[in-house]
Protein backbone atom coordinates (compact mmCIF):
# COMPACT_ATOMS: atom_id res chain seq x y z
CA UNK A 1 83.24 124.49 71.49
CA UNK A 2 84.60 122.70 74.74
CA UNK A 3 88.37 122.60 74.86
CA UNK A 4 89.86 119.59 74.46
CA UNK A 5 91.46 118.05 77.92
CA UNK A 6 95.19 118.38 78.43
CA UNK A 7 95.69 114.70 78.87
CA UNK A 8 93.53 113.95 75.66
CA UNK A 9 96.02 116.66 73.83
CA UNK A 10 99.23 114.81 75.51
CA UNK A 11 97.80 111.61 74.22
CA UNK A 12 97.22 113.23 70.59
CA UNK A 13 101.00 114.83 70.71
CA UNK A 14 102.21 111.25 71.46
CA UNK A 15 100.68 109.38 68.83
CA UNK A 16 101.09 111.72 66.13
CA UNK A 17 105.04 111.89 67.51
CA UNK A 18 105.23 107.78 66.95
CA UNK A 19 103.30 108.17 63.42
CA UNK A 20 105.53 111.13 62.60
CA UNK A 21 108.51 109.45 63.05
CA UNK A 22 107.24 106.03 61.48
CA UNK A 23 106.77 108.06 58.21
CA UNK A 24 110.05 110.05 58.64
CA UNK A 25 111.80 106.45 58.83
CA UNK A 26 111.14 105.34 54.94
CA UNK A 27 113.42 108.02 54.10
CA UNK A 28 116.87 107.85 54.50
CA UNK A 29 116.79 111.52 55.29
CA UNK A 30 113.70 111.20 57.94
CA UNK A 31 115.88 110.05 60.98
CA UNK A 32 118.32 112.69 60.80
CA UNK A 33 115.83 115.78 60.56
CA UNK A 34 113.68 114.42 63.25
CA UNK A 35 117.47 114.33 65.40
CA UNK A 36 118.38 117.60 63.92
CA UNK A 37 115.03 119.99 63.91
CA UNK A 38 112.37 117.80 65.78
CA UNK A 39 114.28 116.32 68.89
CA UNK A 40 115.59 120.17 70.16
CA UNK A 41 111.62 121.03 70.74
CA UNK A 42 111.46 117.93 73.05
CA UNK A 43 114.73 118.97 74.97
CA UNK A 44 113.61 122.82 75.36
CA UNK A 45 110.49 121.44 76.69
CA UNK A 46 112.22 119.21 79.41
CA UNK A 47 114.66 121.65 79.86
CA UNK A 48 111.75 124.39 80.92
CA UNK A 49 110.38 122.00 83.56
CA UNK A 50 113.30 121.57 84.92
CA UNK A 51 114.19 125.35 85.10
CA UNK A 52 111.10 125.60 87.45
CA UNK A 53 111.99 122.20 89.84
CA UNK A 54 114.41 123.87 92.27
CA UNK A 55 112.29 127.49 92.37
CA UNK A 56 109.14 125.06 92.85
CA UNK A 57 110.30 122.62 95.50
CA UNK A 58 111.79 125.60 97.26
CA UNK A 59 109.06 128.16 97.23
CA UNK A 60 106.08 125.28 98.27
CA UNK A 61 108.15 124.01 100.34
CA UNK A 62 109.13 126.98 102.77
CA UNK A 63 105.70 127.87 102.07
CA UNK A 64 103.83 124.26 103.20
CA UNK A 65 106.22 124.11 106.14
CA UNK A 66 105.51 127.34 107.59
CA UNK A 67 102.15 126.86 106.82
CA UNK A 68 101.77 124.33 109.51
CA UNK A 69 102.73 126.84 112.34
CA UNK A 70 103.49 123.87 114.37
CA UNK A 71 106.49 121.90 114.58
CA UNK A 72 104.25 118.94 115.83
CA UNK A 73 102.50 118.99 112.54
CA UNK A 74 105.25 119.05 110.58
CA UNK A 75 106.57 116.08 112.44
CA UNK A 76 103.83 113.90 112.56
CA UNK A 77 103.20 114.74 108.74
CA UNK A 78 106.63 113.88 108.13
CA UNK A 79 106.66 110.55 110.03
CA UNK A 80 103.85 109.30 108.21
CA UNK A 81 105.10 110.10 104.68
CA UNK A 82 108.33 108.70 105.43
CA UNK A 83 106.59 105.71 106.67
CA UNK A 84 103.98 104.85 103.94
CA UNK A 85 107.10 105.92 101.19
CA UNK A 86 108.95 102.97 102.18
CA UNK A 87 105.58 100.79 102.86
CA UNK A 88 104.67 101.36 99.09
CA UNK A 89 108.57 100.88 97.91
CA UNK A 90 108.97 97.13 99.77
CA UNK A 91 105.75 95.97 98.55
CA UNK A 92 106.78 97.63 94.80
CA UNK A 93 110.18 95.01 95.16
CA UNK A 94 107.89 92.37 96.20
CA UNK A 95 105.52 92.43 93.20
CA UNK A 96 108.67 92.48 91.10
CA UNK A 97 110.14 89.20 92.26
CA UNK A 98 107.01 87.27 92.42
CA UNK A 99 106.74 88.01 88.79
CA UNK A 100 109.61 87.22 87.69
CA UNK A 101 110.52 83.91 89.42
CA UNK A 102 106.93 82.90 87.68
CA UNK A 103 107.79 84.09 84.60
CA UNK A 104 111.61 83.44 84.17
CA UNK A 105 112.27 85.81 81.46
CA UNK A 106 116.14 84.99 81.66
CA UNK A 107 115.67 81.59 80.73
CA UNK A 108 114.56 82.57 77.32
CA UNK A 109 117.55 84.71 76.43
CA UNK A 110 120.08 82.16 74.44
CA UNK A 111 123.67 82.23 74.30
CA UNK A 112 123.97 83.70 70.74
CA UNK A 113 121.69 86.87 71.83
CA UNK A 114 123.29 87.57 75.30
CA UNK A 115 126.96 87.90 73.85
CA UNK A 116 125.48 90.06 70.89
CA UNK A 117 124.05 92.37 73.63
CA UNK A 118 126.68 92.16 75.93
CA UNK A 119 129.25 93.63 73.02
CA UNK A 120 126.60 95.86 71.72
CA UNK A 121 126.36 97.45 75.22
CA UNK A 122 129.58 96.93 76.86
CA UNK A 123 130.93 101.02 76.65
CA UNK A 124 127.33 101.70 78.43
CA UNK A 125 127.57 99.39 80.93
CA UNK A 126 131.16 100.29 81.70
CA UNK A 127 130.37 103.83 82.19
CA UNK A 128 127.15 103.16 84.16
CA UNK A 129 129.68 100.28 86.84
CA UNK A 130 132.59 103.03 86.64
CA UNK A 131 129.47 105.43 87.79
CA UNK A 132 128.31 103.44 90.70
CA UNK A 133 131.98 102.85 92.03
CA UNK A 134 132.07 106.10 93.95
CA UNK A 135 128.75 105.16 95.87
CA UNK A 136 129.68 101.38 96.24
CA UNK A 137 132.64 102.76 98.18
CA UNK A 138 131.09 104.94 100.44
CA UNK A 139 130.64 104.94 103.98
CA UNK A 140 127.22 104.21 105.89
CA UNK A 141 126.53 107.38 106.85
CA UNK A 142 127.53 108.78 103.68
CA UNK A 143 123.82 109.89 102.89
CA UNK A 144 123.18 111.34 105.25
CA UNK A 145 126.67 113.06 105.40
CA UNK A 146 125.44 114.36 101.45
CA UNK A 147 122.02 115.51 102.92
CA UNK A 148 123.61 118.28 104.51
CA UNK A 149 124.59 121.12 101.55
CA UNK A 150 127.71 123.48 102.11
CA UNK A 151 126.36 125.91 100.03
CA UNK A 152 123.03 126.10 99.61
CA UNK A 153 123.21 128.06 96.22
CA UNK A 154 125.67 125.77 94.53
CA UNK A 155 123.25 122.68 95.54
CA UNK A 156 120.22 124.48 93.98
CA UNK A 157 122.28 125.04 91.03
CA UNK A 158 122.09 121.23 89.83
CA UNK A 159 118.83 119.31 89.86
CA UNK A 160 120.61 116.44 90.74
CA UNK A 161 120.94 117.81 94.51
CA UNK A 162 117.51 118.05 95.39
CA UNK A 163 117.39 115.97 98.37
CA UNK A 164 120.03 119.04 99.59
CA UNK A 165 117.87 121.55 98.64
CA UNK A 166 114.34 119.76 100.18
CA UNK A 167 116.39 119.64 103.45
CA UNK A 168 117.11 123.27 103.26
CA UNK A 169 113.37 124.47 102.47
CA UNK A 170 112.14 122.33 105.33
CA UNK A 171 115.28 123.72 107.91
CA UNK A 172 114.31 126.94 106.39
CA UNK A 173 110.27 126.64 106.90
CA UNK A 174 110.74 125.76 110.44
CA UNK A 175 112.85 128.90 111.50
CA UNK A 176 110.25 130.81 109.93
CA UNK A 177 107.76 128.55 112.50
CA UNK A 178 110.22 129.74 115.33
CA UNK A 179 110.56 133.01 115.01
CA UNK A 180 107.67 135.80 116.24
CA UNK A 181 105.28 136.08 113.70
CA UNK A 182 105.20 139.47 112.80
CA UNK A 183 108.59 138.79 112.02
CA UNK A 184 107.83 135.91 109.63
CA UNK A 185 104.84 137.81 107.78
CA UNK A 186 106.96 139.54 105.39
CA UNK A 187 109.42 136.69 104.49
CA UNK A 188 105.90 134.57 104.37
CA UNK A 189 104.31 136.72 102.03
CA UNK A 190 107.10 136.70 99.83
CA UNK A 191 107.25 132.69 99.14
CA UNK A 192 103.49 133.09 99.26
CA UNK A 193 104.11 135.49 96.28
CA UNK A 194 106.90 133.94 94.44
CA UNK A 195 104.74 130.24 94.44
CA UNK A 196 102.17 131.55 92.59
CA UNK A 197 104.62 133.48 89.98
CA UNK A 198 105.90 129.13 89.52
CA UNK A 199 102.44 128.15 89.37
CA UNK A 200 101.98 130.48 86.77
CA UNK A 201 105.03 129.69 84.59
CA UNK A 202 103.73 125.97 85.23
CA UNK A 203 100.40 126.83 83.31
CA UNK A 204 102.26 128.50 80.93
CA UNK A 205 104.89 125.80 80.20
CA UNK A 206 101.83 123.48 80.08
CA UNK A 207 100.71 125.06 76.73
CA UNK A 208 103.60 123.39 75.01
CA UNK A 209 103.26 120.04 76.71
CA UNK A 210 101.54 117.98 73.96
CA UNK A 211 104.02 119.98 71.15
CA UNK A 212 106.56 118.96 73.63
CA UNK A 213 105.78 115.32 73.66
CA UNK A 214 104.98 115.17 70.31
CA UNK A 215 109.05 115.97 69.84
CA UNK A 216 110.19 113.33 72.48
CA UNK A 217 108.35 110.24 70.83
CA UNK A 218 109.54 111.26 67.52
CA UNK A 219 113.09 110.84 68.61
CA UNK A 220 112.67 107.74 70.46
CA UNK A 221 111.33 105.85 67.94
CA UNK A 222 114.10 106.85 65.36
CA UNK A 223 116.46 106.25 67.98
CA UNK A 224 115.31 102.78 69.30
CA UNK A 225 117.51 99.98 68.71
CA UNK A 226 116.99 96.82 66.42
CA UNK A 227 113.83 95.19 66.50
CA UNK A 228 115.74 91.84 66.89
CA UNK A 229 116.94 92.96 70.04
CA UNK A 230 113.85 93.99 71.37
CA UNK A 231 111.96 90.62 70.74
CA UNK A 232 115.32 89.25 72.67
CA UNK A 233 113.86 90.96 75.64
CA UNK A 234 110.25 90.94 75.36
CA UNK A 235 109.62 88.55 78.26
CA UNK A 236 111.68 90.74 80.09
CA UNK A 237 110.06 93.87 79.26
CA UNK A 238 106.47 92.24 80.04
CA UNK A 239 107.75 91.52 83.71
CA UNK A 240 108.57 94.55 84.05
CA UNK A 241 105.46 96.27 82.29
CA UNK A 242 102.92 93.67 84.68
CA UNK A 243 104.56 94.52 87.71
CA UNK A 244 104.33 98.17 87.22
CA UNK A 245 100.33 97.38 86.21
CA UNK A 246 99.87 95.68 89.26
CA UNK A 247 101.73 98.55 91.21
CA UNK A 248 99.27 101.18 90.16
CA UNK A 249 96.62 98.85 91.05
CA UNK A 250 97.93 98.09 93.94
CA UNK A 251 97.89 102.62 94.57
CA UNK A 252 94.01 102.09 92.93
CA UNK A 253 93.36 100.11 95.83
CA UNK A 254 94.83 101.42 98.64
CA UNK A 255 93.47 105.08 97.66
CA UNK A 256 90.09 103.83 97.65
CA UNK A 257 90.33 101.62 100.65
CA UNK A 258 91.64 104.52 103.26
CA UNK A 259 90.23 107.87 101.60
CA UNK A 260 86.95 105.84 99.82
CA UNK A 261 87.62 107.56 96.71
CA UNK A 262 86.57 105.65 93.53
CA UNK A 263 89.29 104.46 91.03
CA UNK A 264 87.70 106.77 87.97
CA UNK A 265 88.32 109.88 90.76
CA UNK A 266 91.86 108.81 90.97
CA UNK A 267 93.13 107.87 87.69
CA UNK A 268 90.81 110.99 85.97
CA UNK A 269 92.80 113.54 88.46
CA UNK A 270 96.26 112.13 87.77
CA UNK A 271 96.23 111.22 84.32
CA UNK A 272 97.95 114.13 82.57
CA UNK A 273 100.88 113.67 84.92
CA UNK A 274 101.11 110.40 84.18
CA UNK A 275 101.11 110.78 80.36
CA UNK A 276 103.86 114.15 80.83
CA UNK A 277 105.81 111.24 83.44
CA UNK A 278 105.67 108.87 80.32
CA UNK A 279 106.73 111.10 78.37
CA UNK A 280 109.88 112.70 80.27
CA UNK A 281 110.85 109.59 81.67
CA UNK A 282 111.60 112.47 84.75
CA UNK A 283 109.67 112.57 87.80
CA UNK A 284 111.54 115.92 88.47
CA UNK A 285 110.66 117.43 85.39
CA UNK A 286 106.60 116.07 86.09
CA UNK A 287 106.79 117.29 89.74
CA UNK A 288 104.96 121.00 88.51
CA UNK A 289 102.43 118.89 86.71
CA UNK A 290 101.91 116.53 89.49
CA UNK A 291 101.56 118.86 92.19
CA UNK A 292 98.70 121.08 90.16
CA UNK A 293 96.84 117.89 89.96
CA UNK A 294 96.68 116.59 93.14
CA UNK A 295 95.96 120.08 94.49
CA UNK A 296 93.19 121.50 91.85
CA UNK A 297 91.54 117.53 91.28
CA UNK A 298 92.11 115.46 93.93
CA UNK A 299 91.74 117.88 96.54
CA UNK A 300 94.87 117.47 98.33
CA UNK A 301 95.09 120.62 100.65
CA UNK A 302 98.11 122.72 99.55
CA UNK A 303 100.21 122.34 102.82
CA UNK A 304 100.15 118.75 102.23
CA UNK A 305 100.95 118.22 98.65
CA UNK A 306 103.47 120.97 98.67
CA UNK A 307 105.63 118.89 101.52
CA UNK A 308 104.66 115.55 100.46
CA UNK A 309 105.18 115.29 96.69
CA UNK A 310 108.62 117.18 96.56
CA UNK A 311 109.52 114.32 98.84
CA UNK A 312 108.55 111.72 96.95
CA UNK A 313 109.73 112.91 93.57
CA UNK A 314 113.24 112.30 95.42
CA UNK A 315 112.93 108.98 97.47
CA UNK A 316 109.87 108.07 96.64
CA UNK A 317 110.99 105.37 93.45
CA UNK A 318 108.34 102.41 93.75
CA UNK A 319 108.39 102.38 89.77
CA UNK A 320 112.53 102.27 89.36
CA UNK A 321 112.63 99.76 92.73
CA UNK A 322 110.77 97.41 90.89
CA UNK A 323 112.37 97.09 87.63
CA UNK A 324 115.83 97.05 89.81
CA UNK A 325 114.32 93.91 91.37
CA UNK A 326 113.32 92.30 88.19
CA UNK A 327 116.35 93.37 86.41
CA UNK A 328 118.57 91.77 89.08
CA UNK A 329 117.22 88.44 88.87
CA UNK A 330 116.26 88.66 85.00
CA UNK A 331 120.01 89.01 84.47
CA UNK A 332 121.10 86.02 86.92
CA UNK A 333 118.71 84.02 84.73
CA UNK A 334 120.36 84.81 81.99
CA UNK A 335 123.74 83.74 83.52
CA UNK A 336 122.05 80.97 84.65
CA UNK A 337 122.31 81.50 88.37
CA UNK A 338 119.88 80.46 90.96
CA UNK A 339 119.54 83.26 93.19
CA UNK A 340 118.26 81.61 97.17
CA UNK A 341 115.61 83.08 99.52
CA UNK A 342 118.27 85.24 101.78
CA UNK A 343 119.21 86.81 98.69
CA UNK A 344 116.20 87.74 96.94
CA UNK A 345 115.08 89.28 100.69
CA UNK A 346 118.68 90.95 100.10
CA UNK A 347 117.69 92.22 96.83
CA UNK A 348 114.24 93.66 98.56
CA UNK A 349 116.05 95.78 100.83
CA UNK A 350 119.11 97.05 98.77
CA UNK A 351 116.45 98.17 95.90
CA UNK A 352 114.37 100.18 98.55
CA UNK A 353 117.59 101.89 99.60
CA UNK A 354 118.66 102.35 96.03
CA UNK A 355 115.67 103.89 95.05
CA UNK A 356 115.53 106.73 97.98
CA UNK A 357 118.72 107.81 96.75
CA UNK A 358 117.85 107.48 92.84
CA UNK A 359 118.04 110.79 91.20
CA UNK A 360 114.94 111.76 89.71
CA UNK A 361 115.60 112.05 85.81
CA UNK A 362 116.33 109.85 83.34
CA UNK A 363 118.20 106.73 83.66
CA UNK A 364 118.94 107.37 86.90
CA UNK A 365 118.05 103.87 88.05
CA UNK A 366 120.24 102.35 85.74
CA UNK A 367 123.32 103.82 87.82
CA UNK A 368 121.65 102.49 91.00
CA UNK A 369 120.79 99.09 89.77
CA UNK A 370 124.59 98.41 89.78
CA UNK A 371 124.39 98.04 93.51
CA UNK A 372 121.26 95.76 93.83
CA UNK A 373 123.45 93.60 91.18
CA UNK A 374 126.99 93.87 93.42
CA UNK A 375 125.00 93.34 96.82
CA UNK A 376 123.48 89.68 95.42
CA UNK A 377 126.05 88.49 93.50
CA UNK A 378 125.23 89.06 89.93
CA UNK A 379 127.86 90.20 87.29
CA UNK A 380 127.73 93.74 86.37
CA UNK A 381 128.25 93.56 82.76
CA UNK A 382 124.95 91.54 82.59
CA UNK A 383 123.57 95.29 83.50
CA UNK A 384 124.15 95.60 79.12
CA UNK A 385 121.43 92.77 78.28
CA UNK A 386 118.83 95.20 79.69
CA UNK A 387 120.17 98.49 77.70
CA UNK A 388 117.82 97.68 74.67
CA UNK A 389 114.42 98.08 76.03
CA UNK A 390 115.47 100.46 79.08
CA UNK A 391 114.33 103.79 77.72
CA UNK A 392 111.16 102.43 77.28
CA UNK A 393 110.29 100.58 80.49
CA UNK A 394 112.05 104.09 81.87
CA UNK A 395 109.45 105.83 80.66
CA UNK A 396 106.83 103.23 82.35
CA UNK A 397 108.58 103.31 85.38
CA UNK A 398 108.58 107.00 85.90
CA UNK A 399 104.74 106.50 85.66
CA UNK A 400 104.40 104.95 88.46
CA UNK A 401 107.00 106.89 90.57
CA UNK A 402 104.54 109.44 89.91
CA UNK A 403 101.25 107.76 90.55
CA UNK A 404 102.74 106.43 93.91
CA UNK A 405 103.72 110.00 94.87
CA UNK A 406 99.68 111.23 94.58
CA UNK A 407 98.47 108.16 95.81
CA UNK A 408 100.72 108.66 98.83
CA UNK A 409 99.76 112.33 98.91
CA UNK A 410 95.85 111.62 99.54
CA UNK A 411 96.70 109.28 102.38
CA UNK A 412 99.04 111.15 104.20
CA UNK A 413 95.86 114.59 103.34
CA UNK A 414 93.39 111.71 104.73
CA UNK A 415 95.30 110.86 107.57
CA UNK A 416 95.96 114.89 109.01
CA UNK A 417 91.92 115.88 107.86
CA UNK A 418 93.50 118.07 104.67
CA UNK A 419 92.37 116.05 102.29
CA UNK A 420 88.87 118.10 100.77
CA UNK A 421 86.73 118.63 97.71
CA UNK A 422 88.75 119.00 94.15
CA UNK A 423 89.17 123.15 93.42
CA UNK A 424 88.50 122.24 89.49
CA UNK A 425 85.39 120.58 88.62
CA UNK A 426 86.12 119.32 85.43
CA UNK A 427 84.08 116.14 85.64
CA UNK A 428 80.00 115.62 85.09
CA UNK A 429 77.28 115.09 87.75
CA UNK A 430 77.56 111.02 86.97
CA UNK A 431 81.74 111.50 87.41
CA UNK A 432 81.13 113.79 90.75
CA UNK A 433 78.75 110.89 92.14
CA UNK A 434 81.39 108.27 91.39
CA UNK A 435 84.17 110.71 93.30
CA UNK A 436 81.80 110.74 96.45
C-alpha cells in the first residue's frame, strides 16, 4: 500500500487537531487537558525545529558559499536575491493597501466594539509599544551596527539573532573561498558532513510533524478568543486573508512566467511547507522543511537554496509586510482617520523595512507593526483592536513568507543556470508533463 503524502498527513493532523479540540470544548474539563497534556506535544515539536535552525543555516550556509569557489558568484547571487526580496516585499505592501482602501474594514468596527477590544487588549498592546521603544529610538545605522555579532557563539545561542549568525556563515564561507584549497578540503568536508547529519535529523523530526500539528490546532482553538470578537473583525481578517491569496498568486505567476514552470509543479513541491508554516506560525522553525522541498521537488540546485532561503526566512517577510500595511490603515479607519497619498507611500516603505528586520517566529510582526503605526500617524493602542484574530492571520501570513522564499529561490536558480530537474519524483507521467 502507497504511503500516504506528508502534506496529506499534515492536513489529516490539522483537522483532527480542530475536531479534537471542538469535542474537548463541551466539557468543562476538555480545555484544560488539551492545555495541560495535548499543547506540550505541539511545543516539543516547535521546539525540535528550532533546535536544528542555527546548526542548519550555519552548516548550508558555509557549505553553499564555499561551494561557489568564486567570490563573483557569490556576489552576483547575492545582488539578485537581495534585489527580487525587496521587489516581492513592495509589491506585497501594495496589494495590501489597494485592498483595504476598497474594502474599508475599519469603517465597520463601531464604537461599543473598539473600546471593548481596546480594554480587553490594552496589557498586550502595552507590552508589544514598550517592546518597539528600544528600536523606535535607534540610530540609522543601528542595523547594520546589530549585523555585526561580538561573539559569534552567544549570537547562535538565540534564534532571534539569525541575521548575526547568516552574516557569519557567509564571512566564514568566503575565507574558506580565499584560502588554498587543499587547505579548505578538510574544513569543507566537515560542513559537507555535518549538513547531511541536519538533513537527517530534519527527516527524522518530520515523522512527528502531523502528531505535531495535530497538538498546535488543538490548543488554538481552545485558546481563541470570543466568537463575538472575531465577527468584530471579520472584514478585517478577509483583507488580510485576500491579500495574502493574491500574494501567492502573484509568486504562481511570476514562477511560471521566468522559469515556465506550471502552477500544479509549484504549489505540489511546496505544499507541505506551507501546511508545517501554517501550522508554526514560524518561518524559522519551517526553514528545514522548506529547504528539503525546494531542493528534492523543485529542483533548486543545493548551492542556491542553501544561500537563498536562509536569507529569506530572515528579511524576506512579504506575508507579515502585508498585514502591517493593512493593519495600519484598518486601525486609522477605525479611529476614523483619513490617511493621504504621501502617507500610505510612507506606510509602503516603513513596512518593507520593518519586515527585513522582523524576527522570524511568532508574533514577531506584531512588535514591528508598532513602527509602521508611529511613522504614519496612527495611535498605538489601536495595535489592541487587531489582537483577536492575530494568531490566526499569523499563521496565514507565515504561509506566504514561506511561499515567497521558494518562489524567490527558483528565480534567483533560473537566473545563475542552477535551477534543474526535481531529485524526488513523486508525481505521475500526466503531473511530470504539466512540470515541463
Amino acid at each position: 500500500m502507497k504511503k500516504l503524502a506528508l502534506h496529506w498527513q499534515i492536513i489529516i493532523g490539522m483537522v483532527l487537531g480542530v475536531v479534537f479540540a471542538l469535542i474537548m470544548a463541551k466539557f468543562e474539563w476538555g480545555s484544560t487537558f488539551i492545555t495541560n497534556w495535548i499543547k506540550p506535544f505541539g511545543t516539543i515539536f516547535i521546539n525540535l525545529l528550532k533546535l536544528i535552525a542555527v546548526p542548519l543555516i550555519l552548516a548550508s550556509l558555509v557549505k553553499g558559499v564555499s561551494d561557489l569557489k568564486d567570490i563573483s558568484k557569490l556576489s552576483k547571487m547575492g545582488g539578485r536575491t537581495i534585489i527580487t526580496y525587496i521587489f516581492t516585499t513592495v509589491i506585497a505592501v501594495s496589494i495590501g493597501l489597494a485592498i483595504v482602501n476598497i474594502i474599508k474594514p475599519g469603517k465597520s468596527i463601531t464604537e461599543e466594539t473598539r473600546t471593548e477590544l481596546v480594554e480587553s487588549y490594552k496589557s498586550d498592546a502595552d507590552s508589544k509599544i514598550s517592546a518597539a521603544e528600544s528600536q523606535k529610538n535607534a540610530g540609522p545605522l543601528k542595523a547594520l551596527e546589530d549585523l555585526v555579532p561580538s561573539n559569534i557563539f552567544k549570537a547562535a545561542s538565540d534564534n532571534g539573532n539569525m541575521l548575526q549568525v547568516i552574516f557569519f556563515a557567509i564571512f566564514f564561507g568566503i575565507g574558506l573561498i580565499l584560502i588554498p584549497e587543499a587547505q579548505a578540503k578538510p574544513v569543507k568536508q566537515f560542513f559537507d558532513g555535518f549538513n547531511e547529519v541536519i538533513l537527517k535529523l530534519i527527516d527524522l523530526i518530520m515523522l512527528t510533524a502531523p502528531f505535531g500539528v495535530f497538538a498546535l490546532l488543538a490548543a488554538l482553538v481552545v485558546e481563541s478568543p470570543s466568537v463575538d470578537l472575531f465577527k468584530a473583525l471579520g472584514w478585517y481578517a478577509l483583507c488580510v486573508v485576500l491579500g495574502l491569496a493574491l500574494m501567492i498568486g502573484v509568486y504562481i505567476l511570476i514562477v511560471w512566467i521566468f522559469t515556465k514552470k506550471k502552477p500544479a509543479f509549484f504549489i505540489n513541491g511546496i505544499s507541505p511547507a506551507q501546511l508545517l508554516a501554517f501550522s508554526t506560525s514560524s518561518s524559522a522553525a519551517t526553514l528545514p522543511v522548506t529547504m528539503e522541498r525546494v531542493e528534492e521537488h523543485l529542483g533548486v540546485e543545493e548551492e542556491v537554496a542553501s544561500f537563498v532561503l536562509p536569507i529569506g526566512a530572515t528579511i524576506n517577510m512579504d506575508g507579515t509586510s502585508l498585514y502591517q500595511a493593512v493593519a495600519a490603515v484598518f486601525i486609522a479607519q477605525a479611529f476614523g482617520m483619513d490617511l493621504s497619498f504621501g502617507v500610505q507611500l510612507g506606510i509602503i516603505a516603513t513596512a518593507t523595512l520593518a519586515s527585513i528586520g522582523s524576527a522570524a517566529v511568532p508574533g514577531a510582526g506584531m512588535v514591528m507593526l508598532v513602527i509602521v503605526l508611529a511613522q504614519a500617524g496612527i495611535p498605538e493602542a489601536g495595535l489592541a483592536l487587531i489582537f483577536a484574530v492575530d494568531r490566526p492571520l499569523d499563521m496565514c501570513r507565515t504561509t506566504v513568507n514561506v511561499t515567497g522564499d521558494a518562489a524567490v529561490s527558483m528565480l534567483v536558480a533560473k537566473s545563475v543556470g542552477k535551477l534543474g530537474t526535481p531529485k524526488v519524483k513523486d508525481w505521475d507521467d500526466n503531473y511530470r508533463k504539466e512540470a515541463e
